[in-house]
N, C-alpha and C. Protein backbone atom coordinates (compact mmCIF):
# COMPACT_ATOMS: atom_id res chain seq x y z
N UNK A 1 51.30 -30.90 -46.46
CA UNK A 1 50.49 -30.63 -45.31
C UNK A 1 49.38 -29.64 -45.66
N UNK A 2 49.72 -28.52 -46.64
CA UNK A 2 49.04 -27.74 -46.53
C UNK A 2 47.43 -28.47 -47.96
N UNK A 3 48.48 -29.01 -48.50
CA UNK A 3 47.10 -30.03 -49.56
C UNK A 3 46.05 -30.65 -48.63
N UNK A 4 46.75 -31.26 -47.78
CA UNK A 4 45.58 -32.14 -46.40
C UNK A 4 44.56 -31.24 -45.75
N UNK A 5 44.60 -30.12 -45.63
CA UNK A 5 44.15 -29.11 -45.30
C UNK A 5 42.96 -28.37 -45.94
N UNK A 6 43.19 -28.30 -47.10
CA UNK A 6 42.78 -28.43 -48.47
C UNK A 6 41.37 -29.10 -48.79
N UNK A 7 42.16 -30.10 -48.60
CA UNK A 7 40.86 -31.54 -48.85
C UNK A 7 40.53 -32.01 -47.73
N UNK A 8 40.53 -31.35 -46.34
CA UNK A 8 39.72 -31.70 -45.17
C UNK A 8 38.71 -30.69 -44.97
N UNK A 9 38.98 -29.20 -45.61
CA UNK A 9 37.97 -28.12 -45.53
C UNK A 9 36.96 -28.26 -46.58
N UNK A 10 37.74 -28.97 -47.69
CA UNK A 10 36.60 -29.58 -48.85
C UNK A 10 35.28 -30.36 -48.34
N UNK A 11 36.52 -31.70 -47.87
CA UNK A 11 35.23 -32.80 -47.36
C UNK A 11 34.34 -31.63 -46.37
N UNK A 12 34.82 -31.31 -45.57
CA UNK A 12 34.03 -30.48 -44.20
C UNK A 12 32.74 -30.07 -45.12
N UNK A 13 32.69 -29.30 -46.10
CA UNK A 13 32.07 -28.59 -46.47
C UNK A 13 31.00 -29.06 -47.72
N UNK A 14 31.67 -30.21 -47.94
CA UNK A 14 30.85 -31.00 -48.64
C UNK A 14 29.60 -31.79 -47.75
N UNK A 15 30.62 -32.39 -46.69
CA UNK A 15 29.55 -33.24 -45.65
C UNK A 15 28.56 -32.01 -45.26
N UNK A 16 28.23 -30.97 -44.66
CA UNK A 16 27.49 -30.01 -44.21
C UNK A 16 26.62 -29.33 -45.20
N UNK A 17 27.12 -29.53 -46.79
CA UNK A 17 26.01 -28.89 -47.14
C UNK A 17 24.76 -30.44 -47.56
N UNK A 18 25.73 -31.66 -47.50
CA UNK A 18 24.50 -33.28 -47.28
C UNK A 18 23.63 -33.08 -46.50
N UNK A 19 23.93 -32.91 -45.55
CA UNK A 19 23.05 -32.42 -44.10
C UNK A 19 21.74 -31.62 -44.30
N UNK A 20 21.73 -31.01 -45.31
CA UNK A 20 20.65 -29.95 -45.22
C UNK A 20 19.52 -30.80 -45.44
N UNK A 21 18.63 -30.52 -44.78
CA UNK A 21 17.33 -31.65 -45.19
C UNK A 21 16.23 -31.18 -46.31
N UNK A 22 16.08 -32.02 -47.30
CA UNK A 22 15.35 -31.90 -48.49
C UNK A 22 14.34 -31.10 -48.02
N UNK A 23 13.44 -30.10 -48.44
CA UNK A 23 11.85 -29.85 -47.94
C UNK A 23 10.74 -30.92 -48.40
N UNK A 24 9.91 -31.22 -47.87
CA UNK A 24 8.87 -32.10 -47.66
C UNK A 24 8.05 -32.17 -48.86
N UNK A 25 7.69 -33.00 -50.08
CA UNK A 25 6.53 -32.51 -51.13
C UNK A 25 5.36 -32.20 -50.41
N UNK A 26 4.02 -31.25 -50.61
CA UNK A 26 3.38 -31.69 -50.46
C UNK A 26 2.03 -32.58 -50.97
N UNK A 27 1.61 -33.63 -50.58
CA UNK A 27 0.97 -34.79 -51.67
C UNK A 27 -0.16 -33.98 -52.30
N UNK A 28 -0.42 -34.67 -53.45
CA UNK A 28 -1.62 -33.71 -54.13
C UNK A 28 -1.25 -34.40 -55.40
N UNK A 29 -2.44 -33.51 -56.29
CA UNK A 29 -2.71 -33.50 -57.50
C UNK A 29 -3.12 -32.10 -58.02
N UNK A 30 -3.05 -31.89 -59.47
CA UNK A 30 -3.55 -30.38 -59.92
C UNK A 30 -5.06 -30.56 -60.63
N UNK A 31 -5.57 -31.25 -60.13
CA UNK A 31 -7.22 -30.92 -60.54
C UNK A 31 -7.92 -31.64 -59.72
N UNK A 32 -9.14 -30.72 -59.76
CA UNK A 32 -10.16 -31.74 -58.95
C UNK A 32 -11.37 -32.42 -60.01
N UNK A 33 -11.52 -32.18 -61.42
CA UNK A 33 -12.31 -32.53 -62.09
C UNK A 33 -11.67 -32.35 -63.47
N UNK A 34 -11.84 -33.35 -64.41
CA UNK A 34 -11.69 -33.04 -65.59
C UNK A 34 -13.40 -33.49 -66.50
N UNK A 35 -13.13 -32.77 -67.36
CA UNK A 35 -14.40 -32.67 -68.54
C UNK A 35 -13.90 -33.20 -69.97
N UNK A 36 -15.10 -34.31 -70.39
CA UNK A 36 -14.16 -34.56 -71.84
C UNK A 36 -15.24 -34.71 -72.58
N UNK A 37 -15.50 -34.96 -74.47
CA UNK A 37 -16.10 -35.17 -74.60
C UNK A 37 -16.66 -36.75 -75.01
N UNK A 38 -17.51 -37.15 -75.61
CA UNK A 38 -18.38 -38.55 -75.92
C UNK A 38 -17.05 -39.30 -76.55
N UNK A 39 -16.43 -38.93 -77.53
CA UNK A 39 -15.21 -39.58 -78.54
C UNK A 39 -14.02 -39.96 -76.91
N UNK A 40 -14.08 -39.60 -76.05
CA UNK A 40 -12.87 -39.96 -74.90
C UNK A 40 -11.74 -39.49 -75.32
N UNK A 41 -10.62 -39.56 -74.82
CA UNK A 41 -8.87 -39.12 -75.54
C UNK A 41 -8.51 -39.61 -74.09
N UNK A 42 -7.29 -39.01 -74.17
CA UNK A 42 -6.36 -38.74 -73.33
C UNK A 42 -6.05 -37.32 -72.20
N UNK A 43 -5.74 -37.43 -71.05
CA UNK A 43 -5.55 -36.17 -70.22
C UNK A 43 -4.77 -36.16 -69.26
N UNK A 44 -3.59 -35.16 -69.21
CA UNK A 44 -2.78 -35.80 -67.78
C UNK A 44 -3.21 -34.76 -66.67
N UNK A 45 -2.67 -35.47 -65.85
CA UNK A 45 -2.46 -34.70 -64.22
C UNK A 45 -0.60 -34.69 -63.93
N UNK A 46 -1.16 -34.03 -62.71
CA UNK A 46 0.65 -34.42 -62.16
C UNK A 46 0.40 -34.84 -60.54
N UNK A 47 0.97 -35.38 -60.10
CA UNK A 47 0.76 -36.16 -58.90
C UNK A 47 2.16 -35.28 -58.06
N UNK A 48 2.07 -34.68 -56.90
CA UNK A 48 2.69 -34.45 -56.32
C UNK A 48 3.21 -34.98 -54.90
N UNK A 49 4.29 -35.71 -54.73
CA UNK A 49 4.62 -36.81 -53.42
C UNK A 49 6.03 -36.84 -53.31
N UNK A 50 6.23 -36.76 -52.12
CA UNK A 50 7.58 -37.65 -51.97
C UNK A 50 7.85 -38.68 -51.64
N UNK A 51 6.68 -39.34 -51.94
CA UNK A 51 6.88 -41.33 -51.35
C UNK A 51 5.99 -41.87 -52.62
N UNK A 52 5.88 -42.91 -51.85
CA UNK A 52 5.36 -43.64 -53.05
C UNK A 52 3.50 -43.67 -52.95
N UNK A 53 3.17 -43.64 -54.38
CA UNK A 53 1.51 -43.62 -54.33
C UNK A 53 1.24 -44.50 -55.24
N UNK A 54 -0.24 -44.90 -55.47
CA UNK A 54 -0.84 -45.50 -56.23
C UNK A 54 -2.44 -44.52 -56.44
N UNK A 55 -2.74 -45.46 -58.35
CA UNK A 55 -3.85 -44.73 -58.65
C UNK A 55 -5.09 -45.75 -59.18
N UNK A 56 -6.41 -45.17 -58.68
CA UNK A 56 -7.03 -46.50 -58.69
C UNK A 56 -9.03 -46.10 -58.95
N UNK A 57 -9.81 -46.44 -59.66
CA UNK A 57 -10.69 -46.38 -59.93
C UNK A 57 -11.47 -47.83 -60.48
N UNK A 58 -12.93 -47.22 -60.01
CA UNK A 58 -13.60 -48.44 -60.14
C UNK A 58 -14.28 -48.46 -61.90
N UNK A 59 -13.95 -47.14 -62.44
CA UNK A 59 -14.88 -47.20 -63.70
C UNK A 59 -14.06 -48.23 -65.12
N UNK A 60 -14.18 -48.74 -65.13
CA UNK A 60 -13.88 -49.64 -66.57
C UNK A 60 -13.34 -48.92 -67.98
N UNK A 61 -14.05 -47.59 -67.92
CA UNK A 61 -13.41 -46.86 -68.71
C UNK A 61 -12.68 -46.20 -68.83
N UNK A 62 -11.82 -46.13 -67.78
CA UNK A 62 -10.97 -44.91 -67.30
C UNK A 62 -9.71 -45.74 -67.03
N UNK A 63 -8.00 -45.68 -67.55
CA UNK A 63 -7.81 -46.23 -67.05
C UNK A 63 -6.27 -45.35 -67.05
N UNK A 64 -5.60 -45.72 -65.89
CA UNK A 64 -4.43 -44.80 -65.42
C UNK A 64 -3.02 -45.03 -65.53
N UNK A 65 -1.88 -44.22 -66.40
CA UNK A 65 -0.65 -44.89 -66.48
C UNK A 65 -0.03 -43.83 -66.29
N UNK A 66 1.38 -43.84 -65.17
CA UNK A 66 1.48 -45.26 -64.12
C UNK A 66 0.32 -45.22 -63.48
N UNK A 67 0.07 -46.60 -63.29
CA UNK A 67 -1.05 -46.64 -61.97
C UNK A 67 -0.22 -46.96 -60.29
N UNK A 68 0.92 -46.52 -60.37
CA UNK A 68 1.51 -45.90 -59.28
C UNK A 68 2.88 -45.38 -59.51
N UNK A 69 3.93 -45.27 -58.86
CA UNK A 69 4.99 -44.44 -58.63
C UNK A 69 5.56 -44.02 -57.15
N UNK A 70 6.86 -43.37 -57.66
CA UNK A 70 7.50 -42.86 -56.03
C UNK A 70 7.76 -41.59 -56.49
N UNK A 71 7.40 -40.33 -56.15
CA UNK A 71 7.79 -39.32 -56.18
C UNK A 71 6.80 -38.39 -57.26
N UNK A 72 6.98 -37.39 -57.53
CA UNK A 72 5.95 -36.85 -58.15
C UNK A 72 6.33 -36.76 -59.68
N UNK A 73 5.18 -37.22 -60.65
CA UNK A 73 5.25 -37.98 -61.94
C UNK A 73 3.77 -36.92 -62.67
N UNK A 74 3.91 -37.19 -63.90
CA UNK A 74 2.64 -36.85 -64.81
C UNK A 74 2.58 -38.11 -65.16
N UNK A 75 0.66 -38.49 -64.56
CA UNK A 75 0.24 -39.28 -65.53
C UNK A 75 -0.95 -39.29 -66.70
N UNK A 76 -0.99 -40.03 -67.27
CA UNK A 76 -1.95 -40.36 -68.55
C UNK A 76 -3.39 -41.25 -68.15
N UNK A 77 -4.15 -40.12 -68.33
CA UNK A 77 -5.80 -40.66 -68.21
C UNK A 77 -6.09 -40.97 -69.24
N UNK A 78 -6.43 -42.29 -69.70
CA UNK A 78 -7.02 -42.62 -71.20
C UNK A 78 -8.68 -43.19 -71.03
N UNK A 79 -9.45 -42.06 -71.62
CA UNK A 79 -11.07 -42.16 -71.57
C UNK A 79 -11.65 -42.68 -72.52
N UNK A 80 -12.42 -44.20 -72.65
CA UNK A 80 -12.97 -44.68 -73.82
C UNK A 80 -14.26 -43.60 -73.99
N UNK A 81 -14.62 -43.57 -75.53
CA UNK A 81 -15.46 -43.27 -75.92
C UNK A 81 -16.90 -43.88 -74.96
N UNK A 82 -17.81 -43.15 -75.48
CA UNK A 82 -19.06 -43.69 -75.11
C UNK A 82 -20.21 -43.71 -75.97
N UNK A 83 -21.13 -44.57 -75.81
CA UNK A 83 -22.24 -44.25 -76.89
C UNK A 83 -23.29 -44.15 -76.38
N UNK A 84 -23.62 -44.20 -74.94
CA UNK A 84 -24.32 -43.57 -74.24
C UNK A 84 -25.50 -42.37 -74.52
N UNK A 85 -26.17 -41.83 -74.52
CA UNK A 85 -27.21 -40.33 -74.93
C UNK A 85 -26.26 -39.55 -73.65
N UNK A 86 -26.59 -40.08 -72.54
CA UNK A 86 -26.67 -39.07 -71.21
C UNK A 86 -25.12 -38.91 -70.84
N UNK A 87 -24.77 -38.12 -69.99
CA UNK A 87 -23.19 -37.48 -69.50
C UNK A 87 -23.13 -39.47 -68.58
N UNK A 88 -21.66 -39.76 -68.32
CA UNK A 88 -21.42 -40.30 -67.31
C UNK A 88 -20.01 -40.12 -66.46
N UNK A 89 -20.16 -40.18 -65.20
CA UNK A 89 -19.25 -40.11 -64.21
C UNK A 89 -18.13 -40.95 -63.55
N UNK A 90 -17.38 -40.56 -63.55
CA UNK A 90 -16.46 -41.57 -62.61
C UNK A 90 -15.43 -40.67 -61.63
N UNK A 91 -14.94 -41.58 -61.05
CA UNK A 91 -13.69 -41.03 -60.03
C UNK A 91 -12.62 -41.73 -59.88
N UNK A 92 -11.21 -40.98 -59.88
CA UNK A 92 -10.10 -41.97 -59.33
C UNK A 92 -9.32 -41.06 -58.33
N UNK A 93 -9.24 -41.98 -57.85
CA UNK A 93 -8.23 -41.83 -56.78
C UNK A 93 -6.97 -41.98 -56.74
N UNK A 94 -6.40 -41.26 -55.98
CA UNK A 94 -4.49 -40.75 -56.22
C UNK A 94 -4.40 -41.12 -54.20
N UNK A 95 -3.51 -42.17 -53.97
CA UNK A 95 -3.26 -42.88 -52.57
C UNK A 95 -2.13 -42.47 -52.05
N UNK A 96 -1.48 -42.09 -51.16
CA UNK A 96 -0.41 -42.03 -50.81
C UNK A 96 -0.01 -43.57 -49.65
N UNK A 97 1.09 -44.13 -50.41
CA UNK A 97 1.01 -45.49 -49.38
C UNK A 97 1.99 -45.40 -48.31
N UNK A 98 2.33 -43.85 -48.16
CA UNK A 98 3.29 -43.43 -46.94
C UNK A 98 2.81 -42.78 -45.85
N UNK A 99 1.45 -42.77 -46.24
CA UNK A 99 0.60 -42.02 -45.14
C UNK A 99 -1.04 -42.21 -45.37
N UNK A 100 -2.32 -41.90 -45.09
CA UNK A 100 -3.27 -41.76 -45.25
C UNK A 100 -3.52 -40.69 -46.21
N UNK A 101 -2.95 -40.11 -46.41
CA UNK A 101 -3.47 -38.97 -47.11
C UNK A 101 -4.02 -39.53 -49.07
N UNK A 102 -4.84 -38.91 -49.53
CA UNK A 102 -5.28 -39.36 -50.84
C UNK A 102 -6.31 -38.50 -51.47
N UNK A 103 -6.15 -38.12 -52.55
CA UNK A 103 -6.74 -37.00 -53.78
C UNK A 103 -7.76 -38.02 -54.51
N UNK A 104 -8.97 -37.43 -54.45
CA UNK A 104 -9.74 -38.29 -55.26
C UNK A 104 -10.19 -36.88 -56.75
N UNK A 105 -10.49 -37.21 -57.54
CA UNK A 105 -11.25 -35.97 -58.64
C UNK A 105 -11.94 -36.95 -59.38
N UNK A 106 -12.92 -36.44 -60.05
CA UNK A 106 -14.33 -36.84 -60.90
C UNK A 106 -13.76 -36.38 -62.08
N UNK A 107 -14.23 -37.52 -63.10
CA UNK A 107 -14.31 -37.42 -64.78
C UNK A 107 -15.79 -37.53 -65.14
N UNK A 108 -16.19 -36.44 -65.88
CA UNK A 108 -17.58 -36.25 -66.70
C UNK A 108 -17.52 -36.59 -67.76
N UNK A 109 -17.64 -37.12 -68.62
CA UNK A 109 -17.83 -37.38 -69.84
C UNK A 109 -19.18 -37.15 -70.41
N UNK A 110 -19.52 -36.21 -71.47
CA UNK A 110 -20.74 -35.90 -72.27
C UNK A 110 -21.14 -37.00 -73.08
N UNK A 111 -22.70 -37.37 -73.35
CA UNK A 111 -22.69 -38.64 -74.25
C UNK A 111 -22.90 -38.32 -75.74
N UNK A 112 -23.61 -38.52 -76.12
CA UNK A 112 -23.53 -38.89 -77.87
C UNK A 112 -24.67 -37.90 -77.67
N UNK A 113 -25.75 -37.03 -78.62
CA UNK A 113 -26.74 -36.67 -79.08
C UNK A 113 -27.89 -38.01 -78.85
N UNK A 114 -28.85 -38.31 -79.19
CA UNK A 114 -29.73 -38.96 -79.22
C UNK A 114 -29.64 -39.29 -80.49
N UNK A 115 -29.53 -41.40 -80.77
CA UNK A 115 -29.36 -41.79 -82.31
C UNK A 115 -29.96 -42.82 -82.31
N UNK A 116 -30.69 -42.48 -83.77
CA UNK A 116 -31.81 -43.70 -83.97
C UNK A 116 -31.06 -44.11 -85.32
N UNK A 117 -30.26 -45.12 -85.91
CA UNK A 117 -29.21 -44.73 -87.39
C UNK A 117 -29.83 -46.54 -87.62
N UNK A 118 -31.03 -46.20 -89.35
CA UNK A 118 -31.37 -47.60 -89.73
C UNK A 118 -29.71 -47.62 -90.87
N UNK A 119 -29.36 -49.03 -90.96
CA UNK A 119 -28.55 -49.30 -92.28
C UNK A 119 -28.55 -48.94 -93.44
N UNK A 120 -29.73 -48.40 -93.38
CA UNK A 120 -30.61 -48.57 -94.63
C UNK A 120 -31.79 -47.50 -94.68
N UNK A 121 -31.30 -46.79 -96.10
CA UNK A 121 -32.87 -45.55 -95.57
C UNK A 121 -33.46 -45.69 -96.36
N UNK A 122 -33.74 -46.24 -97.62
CA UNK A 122 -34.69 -46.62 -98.92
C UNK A 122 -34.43 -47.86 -99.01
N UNK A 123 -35.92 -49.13 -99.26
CA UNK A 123 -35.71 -50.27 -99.58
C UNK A 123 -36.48 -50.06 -100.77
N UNK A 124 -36.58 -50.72 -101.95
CA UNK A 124 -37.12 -51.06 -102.82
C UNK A 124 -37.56 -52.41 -102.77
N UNK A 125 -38.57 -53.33 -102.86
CA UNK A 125 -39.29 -54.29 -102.69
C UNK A 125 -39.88 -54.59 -104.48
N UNK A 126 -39.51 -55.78 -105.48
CA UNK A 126 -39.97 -55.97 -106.54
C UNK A 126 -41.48 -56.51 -106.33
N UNK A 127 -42.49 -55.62 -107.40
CA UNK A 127 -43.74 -55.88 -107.09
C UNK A 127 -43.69 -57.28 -107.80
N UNK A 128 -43.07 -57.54 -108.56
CA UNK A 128 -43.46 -58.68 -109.20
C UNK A 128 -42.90 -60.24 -109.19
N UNK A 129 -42.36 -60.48 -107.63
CA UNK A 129 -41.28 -61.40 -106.96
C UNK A 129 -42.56 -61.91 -106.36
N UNK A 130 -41.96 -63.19 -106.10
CA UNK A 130 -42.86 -64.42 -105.59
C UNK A 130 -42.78 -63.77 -104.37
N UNK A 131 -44.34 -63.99 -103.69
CA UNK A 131 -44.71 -63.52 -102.54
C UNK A 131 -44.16 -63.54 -101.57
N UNK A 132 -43.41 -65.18 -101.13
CA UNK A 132 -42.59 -65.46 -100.51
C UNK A 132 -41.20 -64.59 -100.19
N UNK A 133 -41.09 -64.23 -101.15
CA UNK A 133 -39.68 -63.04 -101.48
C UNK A 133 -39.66 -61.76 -101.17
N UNK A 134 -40.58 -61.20 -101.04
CA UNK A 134 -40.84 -59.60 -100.99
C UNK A 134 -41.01 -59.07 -99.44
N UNK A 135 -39.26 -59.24 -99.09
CA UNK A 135 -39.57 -58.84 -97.79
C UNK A 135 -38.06 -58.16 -97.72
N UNK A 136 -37.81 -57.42 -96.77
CA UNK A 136 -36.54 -56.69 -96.52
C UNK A 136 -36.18 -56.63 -95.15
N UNK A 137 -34.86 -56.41 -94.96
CA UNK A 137 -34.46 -56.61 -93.56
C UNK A 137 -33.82 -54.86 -93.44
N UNK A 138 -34.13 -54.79 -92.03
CA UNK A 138 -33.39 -53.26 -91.86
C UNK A 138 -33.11 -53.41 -90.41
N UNK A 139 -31.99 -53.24 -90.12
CA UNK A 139 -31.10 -53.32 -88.58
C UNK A 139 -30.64 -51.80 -88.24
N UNK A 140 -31.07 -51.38 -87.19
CA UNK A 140 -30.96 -50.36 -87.08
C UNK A 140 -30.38 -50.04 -85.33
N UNK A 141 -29.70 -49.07 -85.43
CA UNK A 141 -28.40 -48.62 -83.57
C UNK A 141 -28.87 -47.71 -83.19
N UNK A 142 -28.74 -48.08 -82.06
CA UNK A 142 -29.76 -46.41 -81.33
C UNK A 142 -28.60 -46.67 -79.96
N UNK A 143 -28.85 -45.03 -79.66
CA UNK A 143 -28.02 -45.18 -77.94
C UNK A 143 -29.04 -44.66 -77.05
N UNK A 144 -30.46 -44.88 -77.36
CA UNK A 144 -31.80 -44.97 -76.45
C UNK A 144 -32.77 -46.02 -77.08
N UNK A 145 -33.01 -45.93 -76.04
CA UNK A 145 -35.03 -46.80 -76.28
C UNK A 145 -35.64 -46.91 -77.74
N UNK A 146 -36.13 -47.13 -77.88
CA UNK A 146 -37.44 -46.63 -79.48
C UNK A 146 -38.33 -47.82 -79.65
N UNK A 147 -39.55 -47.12 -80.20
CA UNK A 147 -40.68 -48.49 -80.23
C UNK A 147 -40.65 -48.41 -82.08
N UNK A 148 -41.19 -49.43 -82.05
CA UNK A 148 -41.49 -49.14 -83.98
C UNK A 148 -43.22 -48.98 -83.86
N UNK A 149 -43.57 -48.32 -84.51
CA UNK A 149 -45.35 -47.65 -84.39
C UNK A 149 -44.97 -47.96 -86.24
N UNK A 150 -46.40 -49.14 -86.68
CA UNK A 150 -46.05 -49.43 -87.81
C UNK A 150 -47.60 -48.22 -88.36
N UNK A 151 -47.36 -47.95 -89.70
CA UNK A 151 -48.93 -46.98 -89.79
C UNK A 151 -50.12 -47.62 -89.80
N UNK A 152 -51.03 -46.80 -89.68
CA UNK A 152 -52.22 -47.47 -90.00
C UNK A 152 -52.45 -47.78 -91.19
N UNK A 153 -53.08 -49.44 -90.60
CA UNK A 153 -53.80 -50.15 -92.14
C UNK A 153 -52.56 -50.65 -92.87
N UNK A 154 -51.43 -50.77 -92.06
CA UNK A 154 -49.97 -51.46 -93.10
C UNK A 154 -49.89 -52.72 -92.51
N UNK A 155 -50.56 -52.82 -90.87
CA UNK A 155 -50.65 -54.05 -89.94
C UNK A 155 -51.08 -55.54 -90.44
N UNK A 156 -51.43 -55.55 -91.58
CA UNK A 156 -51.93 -56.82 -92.85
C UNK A 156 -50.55 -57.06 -93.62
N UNK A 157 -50.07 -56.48 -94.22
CA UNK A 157 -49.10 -56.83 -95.06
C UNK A 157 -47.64 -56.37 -94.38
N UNK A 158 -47.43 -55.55 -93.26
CA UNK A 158 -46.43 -55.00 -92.56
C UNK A 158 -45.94 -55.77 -91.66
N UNK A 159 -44.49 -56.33 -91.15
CA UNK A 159 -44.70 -56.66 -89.57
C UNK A 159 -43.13 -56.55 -89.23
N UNK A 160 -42.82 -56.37 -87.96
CA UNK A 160 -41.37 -56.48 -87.87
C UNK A 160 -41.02 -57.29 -86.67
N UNK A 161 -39.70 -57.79 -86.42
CA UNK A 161 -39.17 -58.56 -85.32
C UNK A 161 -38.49 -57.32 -84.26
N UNK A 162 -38.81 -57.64 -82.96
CA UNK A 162 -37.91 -56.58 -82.59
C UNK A 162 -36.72 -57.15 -82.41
């Protein structure tokens, strides 16, 4: 009798401390901006929820794992490189699908320096090759604009394709 007693003040006391109600997360994230440079990497956040969310952006380069979850998780921002000159921007968004509530933050990414890079930085041309022959090719990457300005008086024997 006195064992029953025992294990009814147990259960009692087990059931009552179930009862206590969890506290509430509140939803979020820990940044409002991250900064990276031109080469891209990797960067986490932590998502804070007690339901379930999803994560979601329109930029192509940015892309988010998990791109959702239930409860609060670290995830992995993976930023492609760019070859770009100028900075570029994006945003993603962190949803809560248990409520309206939702965290958006901006990624900056810095671009490259300004690059004009020929294949090739010395050609040698044989003076003494059939005319037909004496020509060279040079392909050259840029992450801006550029005109070719050939010199003066080379416009006779000079010419290029763009």
């Amino acid at each position: 009798m006195k064992m029953n007693r025992i294990i009814f003040a147990a259960a009692a006391v087990a059931l009552a401390a179930s009862c206590v109600p969890t506290p509430e997360i509140e939803f979020g994230i820990d940044t409002d901006k991250i900064e990276i440079g031109p080469a891209g990497g990797q960067k986490k956040i932590n998502v804070s929820s007690s339901g379930d969310w999803v994560a979601m952006t329109e930029s192509p380069w940015i892309t988010v794992s998990p791109a959702n979850g239930n409860g609060s998780q670290e995830c992995t921002l993976m930023i492609d490189s760019t070859l770009v000159f100028g900075e570029r921007k994006g945003v993603v968004r962190i949803q809560s699908l248990d409520s309206d509530d939702k965290k958006d933050f901006e990624i900056v990414q810095d671009g490259f320096a300004y690059q004009i890079v020929p294949n090739k930085s010395q050609v040698n041309v044989d003076d003494f090759a059939a005319y037909e022959s004496r020509f060279f090719e040079v392909k050259v990457k840029s992450n801006v604009d550029f005109d070719v300005v050939l010199p003066e008086g080379a416009e006779s024997w000079l010419s290029y394709k763009k």
